[in-house]
C-alpha atoms as a PDB file:
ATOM      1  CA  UNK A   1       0.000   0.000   0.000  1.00  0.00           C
ATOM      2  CA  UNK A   2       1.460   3.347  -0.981  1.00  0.00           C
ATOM      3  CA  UNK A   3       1.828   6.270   1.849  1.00  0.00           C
ATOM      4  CA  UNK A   4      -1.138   8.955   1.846  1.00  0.00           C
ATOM      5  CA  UNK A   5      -0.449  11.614  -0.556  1.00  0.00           C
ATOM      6  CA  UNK A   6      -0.334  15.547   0.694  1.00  0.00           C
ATOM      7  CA  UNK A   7      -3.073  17.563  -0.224  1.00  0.00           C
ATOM      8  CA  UNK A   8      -0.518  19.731  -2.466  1.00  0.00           C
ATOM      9  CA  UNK A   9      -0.280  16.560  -4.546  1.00  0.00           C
ATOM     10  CA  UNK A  10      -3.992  16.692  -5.410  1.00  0.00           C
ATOM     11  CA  UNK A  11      -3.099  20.190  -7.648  1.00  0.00           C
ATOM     12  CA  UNK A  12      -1.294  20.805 -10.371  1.00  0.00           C
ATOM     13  CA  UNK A  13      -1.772  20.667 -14.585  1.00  0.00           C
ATOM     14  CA  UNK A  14      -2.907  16.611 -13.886  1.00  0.00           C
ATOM     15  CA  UNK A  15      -5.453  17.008 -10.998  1.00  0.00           C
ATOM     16  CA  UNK A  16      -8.054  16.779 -12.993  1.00  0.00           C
ATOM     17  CA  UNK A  17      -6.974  13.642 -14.550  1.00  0.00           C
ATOM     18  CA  UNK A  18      -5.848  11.906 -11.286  1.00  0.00           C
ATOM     19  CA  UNK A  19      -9.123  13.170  -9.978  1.00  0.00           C
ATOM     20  CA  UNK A  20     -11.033  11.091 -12.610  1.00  0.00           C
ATOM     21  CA  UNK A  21      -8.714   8.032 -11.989  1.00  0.00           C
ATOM     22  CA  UNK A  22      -9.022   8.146  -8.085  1.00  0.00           C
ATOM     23  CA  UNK A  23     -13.084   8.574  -8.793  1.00  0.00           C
ATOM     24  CA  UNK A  24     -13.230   5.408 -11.004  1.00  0.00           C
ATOM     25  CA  UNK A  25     -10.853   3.633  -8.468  1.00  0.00           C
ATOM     26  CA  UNK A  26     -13.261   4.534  -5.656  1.00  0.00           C
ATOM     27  CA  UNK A  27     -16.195   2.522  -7.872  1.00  0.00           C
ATOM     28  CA  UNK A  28     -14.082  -0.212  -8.508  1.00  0.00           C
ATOM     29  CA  UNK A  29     -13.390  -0.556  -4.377  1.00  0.00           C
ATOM     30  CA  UNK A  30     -16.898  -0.394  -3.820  1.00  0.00           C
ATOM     31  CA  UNK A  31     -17.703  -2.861  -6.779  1.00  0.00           C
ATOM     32  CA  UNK A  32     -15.425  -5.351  -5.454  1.00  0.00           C
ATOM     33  CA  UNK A  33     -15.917  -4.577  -1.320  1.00  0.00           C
ATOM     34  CA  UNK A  34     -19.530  -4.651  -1.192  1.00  0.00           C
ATOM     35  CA  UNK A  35     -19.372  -1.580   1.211  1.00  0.00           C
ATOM     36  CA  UNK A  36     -16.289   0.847   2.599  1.00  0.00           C
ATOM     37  CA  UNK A  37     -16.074   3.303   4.761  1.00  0.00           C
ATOM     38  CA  UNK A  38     -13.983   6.605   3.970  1.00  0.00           C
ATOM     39  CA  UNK A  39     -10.960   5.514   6.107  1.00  0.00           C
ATOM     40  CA  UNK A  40     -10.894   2.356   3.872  1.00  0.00           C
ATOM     41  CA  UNK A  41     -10.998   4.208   0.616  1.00  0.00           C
ATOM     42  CA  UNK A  42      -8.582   6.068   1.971  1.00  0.00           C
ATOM     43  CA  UNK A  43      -6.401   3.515   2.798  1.00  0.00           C
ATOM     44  CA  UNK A  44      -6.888   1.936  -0.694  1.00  0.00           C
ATOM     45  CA  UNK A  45      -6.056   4.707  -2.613  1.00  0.00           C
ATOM     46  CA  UNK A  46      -3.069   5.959  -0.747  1.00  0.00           C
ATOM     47  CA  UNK A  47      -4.175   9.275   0.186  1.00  0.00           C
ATOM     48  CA  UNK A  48      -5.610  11.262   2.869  1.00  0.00           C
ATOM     49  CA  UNK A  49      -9.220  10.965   4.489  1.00  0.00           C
ATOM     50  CA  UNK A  50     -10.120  14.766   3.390  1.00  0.00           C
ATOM     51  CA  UNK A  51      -9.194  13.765  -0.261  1.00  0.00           C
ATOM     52  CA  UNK A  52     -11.105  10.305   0.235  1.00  0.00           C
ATOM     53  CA  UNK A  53     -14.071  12.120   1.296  1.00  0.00           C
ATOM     54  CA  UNK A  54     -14.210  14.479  -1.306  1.00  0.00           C
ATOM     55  CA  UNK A  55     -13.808  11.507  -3.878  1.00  0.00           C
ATOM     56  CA  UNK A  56     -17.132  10.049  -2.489  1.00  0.00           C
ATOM     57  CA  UNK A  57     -18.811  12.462  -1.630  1.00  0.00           C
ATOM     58  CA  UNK A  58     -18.966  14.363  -5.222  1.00  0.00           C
ATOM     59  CA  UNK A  59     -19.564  10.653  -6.702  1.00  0.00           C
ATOM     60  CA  UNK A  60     -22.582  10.396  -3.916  1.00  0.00           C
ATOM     61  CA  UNK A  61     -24.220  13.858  -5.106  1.00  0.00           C
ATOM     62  CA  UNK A  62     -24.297  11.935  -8.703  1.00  0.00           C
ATOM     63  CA  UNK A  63     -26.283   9.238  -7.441  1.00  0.00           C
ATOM     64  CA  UNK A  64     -22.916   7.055  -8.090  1.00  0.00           C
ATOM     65  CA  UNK A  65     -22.623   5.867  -4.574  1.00  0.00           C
ATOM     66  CA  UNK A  66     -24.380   6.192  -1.491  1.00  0.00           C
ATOM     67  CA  UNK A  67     -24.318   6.132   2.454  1.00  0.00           C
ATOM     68  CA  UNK A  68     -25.031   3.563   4.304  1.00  0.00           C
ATOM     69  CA  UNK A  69     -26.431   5.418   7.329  1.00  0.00           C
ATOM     70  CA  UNK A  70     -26.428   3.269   9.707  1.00  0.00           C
ATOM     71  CA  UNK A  71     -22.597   2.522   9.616  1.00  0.00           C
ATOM     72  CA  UNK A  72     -21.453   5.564   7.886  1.00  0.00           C
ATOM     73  CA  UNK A  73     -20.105   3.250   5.229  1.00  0.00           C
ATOM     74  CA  UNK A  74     -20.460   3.872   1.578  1.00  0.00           C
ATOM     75  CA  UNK A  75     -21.413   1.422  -1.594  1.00  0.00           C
ATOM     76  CA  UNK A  76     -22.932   1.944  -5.274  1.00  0.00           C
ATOM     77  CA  UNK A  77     -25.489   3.857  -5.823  1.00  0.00           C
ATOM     78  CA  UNK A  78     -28.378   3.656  -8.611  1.00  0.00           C
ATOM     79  CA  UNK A  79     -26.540   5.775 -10.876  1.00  0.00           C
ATOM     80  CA  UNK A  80     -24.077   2.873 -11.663  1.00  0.00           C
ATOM     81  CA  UNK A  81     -27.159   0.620 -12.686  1.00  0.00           C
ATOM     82  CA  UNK A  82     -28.579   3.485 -15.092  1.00  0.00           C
ATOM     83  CA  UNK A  83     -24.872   3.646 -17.268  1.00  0.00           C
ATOM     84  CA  UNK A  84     -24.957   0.217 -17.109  1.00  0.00           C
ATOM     85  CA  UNK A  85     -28.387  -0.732 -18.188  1.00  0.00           C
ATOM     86  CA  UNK A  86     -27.611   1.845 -20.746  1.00  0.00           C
ATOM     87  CA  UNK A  87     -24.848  -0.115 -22.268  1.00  0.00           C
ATOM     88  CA  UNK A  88     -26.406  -3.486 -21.753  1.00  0.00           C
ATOM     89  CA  UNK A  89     -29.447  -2.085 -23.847  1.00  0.00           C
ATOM     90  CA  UNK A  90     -27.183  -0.774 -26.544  1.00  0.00           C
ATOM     91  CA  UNK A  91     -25.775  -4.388 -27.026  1.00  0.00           C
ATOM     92  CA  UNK A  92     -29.103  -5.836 -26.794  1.00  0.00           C
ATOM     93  CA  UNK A  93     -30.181  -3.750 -30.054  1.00  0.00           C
ATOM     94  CA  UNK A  94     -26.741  -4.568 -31.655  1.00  0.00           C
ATOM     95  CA  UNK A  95     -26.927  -8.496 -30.506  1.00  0.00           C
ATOM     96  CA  UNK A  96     -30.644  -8.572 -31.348  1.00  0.00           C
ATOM     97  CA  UNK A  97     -30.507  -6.189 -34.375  1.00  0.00           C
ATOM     98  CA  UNK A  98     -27.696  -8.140 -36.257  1.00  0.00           C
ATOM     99  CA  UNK A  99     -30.033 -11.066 -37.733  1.00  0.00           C
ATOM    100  CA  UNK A 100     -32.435  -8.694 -38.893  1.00  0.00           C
ATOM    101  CA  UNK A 101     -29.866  -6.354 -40.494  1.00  0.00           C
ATOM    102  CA  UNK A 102     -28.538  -9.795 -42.303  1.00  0.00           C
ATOM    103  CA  UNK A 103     -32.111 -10.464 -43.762  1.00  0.00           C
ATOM    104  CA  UNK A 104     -33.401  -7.303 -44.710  1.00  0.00           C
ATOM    105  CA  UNK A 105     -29.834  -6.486 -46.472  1.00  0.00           C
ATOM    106  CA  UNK A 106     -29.970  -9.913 -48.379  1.00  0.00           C
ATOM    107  CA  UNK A 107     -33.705  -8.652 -49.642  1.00  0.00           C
ATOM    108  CA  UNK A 108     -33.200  -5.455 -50.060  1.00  0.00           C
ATOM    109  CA  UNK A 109     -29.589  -5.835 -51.738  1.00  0.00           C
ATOM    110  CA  UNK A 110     -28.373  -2.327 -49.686  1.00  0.00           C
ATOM    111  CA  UNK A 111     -26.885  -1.599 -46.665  1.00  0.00           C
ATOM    112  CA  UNK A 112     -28.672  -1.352 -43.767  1.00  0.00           C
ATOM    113  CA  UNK A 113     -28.121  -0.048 -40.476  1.00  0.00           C
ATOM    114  CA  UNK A 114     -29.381   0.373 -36.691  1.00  0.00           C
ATOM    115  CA  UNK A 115     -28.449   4.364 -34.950  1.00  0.00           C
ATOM    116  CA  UNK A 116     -29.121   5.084 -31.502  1.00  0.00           C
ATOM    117  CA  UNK A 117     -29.493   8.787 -30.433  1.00  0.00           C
ATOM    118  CA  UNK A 118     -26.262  10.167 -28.757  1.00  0.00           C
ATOM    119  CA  UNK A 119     -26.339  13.300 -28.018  1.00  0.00           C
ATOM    120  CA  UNK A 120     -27.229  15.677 -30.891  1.00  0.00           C
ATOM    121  CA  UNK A 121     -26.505  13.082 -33.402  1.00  0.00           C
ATOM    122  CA  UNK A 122     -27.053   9.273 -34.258  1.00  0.00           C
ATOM    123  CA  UNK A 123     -24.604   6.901 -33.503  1.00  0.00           C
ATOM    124  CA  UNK A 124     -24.461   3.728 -35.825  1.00  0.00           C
ATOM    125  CA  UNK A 125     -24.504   0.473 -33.478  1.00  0.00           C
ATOM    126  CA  UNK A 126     -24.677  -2.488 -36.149  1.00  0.00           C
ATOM    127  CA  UNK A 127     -24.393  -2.754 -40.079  1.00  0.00           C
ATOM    128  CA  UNK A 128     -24.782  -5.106 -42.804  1.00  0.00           C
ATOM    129  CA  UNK A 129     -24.232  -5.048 -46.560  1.00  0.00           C
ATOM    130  CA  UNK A 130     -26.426  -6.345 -48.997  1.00  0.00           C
ATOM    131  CA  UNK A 131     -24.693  -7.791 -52.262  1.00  0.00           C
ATOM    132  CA  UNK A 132     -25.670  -4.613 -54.498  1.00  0.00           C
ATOM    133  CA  UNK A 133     -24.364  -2.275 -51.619  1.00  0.00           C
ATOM    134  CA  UNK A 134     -22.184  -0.162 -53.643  1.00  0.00           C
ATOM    135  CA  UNK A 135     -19.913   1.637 -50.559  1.00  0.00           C
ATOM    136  CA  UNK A 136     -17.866  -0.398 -48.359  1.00  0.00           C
ATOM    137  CA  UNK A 137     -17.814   2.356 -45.500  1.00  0.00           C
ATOM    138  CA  UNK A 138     -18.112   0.675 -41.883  1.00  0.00           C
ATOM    139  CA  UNK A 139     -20.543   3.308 -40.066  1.00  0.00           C
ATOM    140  CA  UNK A 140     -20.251   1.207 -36.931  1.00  0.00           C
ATOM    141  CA  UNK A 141     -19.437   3.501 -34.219  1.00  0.00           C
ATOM    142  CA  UNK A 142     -19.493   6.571 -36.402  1.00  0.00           C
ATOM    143  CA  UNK A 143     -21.969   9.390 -35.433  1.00  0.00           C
ATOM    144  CA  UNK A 144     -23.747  11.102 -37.905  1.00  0.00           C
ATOM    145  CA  UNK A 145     -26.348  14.479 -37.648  1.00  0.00           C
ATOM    146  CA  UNK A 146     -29.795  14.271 -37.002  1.00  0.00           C
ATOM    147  CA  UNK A 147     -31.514  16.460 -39.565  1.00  0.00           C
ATOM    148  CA  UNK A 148     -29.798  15.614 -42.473  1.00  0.00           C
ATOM    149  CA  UNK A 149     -30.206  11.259 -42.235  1.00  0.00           C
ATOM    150  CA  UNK A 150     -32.776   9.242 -42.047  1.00  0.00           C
ATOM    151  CA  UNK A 151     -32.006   7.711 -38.929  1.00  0.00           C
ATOM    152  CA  UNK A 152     -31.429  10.526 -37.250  1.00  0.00           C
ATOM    153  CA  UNK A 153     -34.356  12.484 -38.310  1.00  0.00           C
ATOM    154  CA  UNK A 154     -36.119   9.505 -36.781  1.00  0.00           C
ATOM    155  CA  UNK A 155     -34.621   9.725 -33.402  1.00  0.00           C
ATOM    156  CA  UNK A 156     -35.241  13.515 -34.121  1.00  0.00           C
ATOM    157  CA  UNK A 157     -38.697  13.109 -34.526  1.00  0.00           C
ATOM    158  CA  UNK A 158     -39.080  11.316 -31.402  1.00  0.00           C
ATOM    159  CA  UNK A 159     -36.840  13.006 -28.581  1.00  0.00           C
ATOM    160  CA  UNK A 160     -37.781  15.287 -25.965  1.00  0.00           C
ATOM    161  CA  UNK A 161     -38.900  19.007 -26.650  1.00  0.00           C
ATOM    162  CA  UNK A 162     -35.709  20.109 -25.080  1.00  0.00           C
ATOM    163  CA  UNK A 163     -33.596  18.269 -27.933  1.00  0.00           C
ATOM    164  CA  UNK A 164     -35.573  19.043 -30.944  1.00  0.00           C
ATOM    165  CA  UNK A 165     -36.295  23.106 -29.821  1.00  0.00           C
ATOM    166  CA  UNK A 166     -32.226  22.890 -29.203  1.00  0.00           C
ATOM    167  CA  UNK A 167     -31.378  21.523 -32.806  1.00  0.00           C
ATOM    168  CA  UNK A 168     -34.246  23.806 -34.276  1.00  0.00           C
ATOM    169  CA  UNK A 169     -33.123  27.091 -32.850  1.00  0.00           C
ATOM    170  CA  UNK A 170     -29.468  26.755 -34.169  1.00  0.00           C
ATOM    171  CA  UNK A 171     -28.139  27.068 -37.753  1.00  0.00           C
ATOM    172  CA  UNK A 172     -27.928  23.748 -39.444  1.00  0.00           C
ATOM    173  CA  UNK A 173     -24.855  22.418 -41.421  1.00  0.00           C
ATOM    174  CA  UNK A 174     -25.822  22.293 -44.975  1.00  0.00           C
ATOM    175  CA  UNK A 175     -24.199  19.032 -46.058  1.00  0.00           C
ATOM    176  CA  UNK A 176     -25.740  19.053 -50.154  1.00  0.00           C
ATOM    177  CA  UNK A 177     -27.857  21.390 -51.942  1.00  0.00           C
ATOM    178  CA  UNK A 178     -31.327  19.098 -50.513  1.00  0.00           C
ATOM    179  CA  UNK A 179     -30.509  19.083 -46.617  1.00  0.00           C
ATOM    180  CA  UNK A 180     -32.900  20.724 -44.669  1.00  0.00           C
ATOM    181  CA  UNK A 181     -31.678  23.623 -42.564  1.00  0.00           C
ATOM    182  CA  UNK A 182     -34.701  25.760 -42.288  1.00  0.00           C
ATOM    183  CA  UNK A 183     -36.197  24.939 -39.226  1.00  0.00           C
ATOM    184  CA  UNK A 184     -40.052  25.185 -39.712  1.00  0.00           C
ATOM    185  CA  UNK A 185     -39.251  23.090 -42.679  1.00  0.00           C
ATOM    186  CA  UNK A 186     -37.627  20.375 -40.720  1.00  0.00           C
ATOM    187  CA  UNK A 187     -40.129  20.687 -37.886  1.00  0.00           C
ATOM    188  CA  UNK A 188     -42.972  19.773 -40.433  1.00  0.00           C
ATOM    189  CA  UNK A 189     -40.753  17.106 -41.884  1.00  0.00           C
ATOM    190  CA  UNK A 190     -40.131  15.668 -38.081  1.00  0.00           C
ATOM    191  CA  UNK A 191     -43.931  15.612 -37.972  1.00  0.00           C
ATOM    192  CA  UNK A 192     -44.457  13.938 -40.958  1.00  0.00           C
ATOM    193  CA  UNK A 193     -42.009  11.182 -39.434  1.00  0.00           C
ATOM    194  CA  UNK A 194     -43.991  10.943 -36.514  1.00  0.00           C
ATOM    195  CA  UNK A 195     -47.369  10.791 -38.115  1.00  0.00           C
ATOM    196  CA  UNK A 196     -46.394   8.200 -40.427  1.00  0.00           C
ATOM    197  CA  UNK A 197     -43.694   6.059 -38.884  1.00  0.00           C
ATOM    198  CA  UNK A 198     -40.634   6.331 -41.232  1.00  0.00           C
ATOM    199  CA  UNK A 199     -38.542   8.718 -42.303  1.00  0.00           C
ATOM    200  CA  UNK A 200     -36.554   9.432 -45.734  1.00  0.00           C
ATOM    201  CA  UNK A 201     -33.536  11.631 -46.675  1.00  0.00           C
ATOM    202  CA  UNK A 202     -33.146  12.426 -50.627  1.00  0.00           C
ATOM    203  CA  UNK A 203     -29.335  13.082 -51.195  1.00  0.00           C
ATOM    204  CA  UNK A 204     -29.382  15.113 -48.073  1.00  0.00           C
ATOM    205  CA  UNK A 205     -26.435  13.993 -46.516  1.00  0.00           C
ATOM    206  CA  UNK A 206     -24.751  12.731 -49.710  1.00  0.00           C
ATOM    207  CA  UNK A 207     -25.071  13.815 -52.626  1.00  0.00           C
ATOM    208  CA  UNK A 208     -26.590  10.571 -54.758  1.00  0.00           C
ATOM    209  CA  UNK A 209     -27.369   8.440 -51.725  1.00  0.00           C
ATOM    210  CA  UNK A 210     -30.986   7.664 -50.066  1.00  0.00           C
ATOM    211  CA  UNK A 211     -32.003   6.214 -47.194  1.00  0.00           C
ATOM    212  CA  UNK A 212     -35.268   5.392 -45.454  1.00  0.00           C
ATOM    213  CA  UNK A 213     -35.838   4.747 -41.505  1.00  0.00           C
ATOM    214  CA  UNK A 214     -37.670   3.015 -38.838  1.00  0.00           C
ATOM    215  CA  UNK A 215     -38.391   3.568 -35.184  1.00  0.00           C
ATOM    216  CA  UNK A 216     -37.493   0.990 -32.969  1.00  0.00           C
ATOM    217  CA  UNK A 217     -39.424   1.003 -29.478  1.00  0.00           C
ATOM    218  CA  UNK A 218     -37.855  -0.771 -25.637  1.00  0.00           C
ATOM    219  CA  UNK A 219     -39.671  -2.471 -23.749  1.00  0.00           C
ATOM    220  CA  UNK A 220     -41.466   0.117 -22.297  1.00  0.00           C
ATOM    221  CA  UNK A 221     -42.386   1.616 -25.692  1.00  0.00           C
ATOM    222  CA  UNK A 222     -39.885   4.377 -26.024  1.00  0.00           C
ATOM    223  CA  UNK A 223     -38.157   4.866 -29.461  1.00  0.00           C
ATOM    224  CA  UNK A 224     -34.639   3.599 -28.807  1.00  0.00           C
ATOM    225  CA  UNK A 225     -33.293   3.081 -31.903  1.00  0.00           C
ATOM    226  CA  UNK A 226     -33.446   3.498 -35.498  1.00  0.00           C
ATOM    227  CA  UNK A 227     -33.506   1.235 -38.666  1.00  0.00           C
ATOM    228  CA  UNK A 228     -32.885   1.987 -42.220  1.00  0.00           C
ATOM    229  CA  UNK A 229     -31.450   0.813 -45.441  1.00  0.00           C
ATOM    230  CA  UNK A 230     -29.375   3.586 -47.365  1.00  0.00           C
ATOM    231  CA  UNK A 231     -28.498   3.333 -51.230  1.00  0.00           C
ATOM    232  CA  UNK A 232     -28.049   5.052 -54.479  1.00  0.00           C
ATOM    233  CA  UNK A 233     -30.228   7.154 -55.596  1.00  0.00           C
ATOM    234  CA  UNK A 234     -30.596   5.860 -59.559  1.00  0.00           C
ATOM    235  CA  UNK A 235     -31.410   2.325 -57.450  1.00  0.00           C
ATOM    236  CA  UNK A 236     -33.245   3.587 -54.626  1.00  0.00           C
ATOM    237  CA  UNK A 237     -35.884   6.107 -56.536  1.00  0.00           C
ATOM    238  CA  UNK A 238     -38.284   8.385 -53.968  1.00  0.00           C
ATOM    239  CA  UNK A 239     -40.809   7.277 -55.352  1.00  0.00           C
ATOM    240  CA  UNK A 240     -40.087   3.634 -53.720  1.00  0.00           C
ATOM    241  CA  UNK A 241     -39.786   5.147 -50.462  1.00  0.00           C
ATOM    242  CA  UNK A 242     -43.100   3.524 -48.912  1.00  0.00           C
ATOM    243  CA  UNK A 243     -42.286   0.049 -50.542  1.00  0.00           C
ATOM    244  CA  UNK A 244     -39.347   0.186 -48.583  1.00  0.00           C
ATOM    245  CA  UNK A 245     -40.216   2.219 -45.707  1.00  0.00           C
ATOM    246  CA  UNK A 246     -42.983  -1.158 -45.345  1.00  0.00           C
ATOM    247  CA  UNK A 247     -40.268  -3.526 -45.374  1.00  0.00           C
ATOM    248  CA  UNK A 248     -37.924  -1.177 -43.099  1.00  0.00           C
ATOM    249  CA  UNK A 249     -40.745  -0.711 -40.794  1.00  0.00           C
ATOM    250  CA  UNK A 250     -41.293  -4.688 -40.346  1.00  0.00           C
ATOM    251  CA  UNK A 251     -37.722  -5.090 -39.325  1.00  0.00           C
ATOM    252  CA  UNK A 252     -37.973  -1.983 -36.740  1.00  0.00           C
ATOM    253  CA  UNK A 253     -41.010  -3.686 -35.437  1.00  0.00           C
ATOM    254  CA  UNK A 254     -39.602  -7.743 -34.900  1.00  0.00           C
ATOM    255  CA  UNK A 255     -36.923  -6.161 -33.445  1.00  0.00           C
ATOM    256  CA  UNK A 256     -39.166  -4.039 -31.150  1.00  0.00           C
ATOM    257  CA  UNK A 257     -40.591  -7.499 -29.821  1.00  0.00           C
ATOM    258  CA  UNK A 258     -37.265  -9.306 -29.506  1.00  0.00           C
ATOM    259  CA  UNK A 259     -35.958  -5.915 -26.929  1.00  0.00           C
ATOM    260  CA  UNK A 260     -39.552  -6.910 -25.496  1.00  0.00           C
ATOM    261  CA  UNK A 261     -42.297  -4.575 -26.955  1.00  0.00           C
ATOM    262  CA  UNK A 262     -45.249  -6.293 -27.562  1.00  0.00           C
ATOM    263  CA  UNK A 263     -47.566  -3.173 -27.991  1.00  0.00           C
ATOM    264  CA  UNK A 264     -49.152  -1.597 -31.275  1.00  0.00           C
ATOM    265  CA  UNK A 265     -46.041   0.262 -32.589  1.00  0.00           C
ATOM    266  CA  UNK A 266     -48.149   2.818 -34.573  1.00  0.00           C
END
C-alpha cells in the first residue's frame, strides 16, 4: 500500500486527470468490497481521508454511490445501474438487431443499419451489406447528424422538446444542396415522421445516396433506436420510399418485440 499523498499533490496541470482516476478507483473498491467506509478508501487509494471524502462524496451527489447510514459506510449507488443498463441495452439492439440487419440487407440488396441517439446526433450500433451495396464504408461507431439522415431524423422526430427546440433554434450544417436547414421546414418534416412512422432523406447527406428509416421502441415503448437501409439514388428512386419504408418498418417492429415490446407500434 502506498503512503497517503499531501493535499498539495492533489493540484497541479494533472489534478483533474488523477481526480477522474481516483473517482473510477473509488467505484471499482466499492464494486469489489460490497461496502467501505472513507478511512478504507482512503487507505486503498493511498491518500488522505479529506481527499477520500471528497472523492465520495462528489460521486454520492451523482447518485454514483451512497451512504449507508447506519454505519457511515459507503457502496454503489443507482446511478451505476442506469450507465450500465444503458450499455447493456445498446448491445441488446446490436446483438438482437444483427439477424435482422442480415435479412433485410440480403432482400433489399443495400446496406442497412441500426443508430441510436447520442447526443445531438445518431450513432451507428450495427451494419450489414447487402450484395448490391455499392460503398464499403463501416458506419459502426461513427456518429452522424440528425436532420440531415434518415435515422437521425427519426430519433429527431421522437426526442424530448428540449432536444428538438435545441437543434431547431441553431443554424444547421448544410451538407448538399437538398438538406434541410430551415427549421419550420424540418419541424414539419419531423412531424411527418412521426405521423407516419418512417422517415426518408433524398441526397441530403450525400449527394446521390438515399435512405429510409424506422423507429425501434424498448420495452417500455420508447423509441430507442433506429432502422434503415441507405443506397443510391438511380437504385433507390423516392418514389419507392413507402415500398421500402414497409419492409424497413417490419424489421424496426420484430426487433421491437425481440428488446420486449409487444404493444401496437403505430
Amino acid at each position: 500500500m502506498s503512503e497517503p499523498q499531501s493535499e498539495s499533490e492533489d493540484r497541479g496541470p494533472v489534478a483533474g486527470v488523477q481526480s477522474v482516476d481516483r473517482a473510477l478507483s473509488v467505484l471499482e473498491i466499492l464494486a469489489a468490497e460490497g461496502e467501505a467506509g472513507v478511512t478504507e478508501v482512503a487507505a486503498e487509494l493511498g491518500v488522505h481521508k479529506s481527499t477520500a471524502f471528497r472523492l465520495v462524496a462528489t460521486l454520492e451527489s451523482r447518485g454514483f454511490v451512497e451512504q449507508l447510514a447506519d454505519r457511515g459506510k459507503y457502496r454503489l449507488g443507482f446511478g451505476v445501474v442506469r450507465l450500465a443498463g444503458a450499455a447493456v441495452a445498446q448491445l441488446d439492439i446490436a446483438r438482437e438487431g444483427r439477424p435482422i440487419c442480415e435479412a433485410l440487407a440480403a432482400d433489399l440488396e443495400e446496406t442497412v443499419n441500426i443508430a441510436i441517439l447520442d447526443g445531438d446526433r445518431a450513432v451507428n450500433v450495427t451494419q450489414a451489406r447487402g450484395p448490391a451495396a455499392l460503398s464499403t464504408l463501416n458506419w459502426v461507431g461513427q456518429g452522424t447528424p440528425l436532420h440531415a439522415t434518415s435515422s437521425g431524423k427519426v430519433l429527431l422526430a421522437h426526442a424530448p422538446d428540449a432536444l428538438r427546440k435545441d437543434l431547431l433554434s441553431r443554424g444547421m450544417q448544410s451538407f448538399t444542396p437538398a438538406t434541410l436547414t430551415d427549421p419550420e421546414a424540418l419541424r414539419q418534416n419531423l412531424d411527418q415522421i412521426v405521423e407516419q412512422g418512417w422517415g426518408c432523406t433524398v441526397e441530403e447527406f450525400e449527394v446521390g445516396l438515399n435512405a429510409v428509416a424506422a423507429p425501434v421502441r424498448g420495452a417500455d415503448g420508447s423509441i430507442i433506436a433506429a432502422l434503415s437501409v441507405s443506397g443510391p439514388a438511380f437504385r433507390m428512386h423516392q418514389e419507392d420510399h413507402p415500398r421500402l419504408a414497409r419492409r424497413v418498418m417490419a424489421g424496426a417492429d420484430e426487433l421491437s418485440r425481440r428488446l420486449g415490446f409487444f404493444g401496437q407500434p403505430r
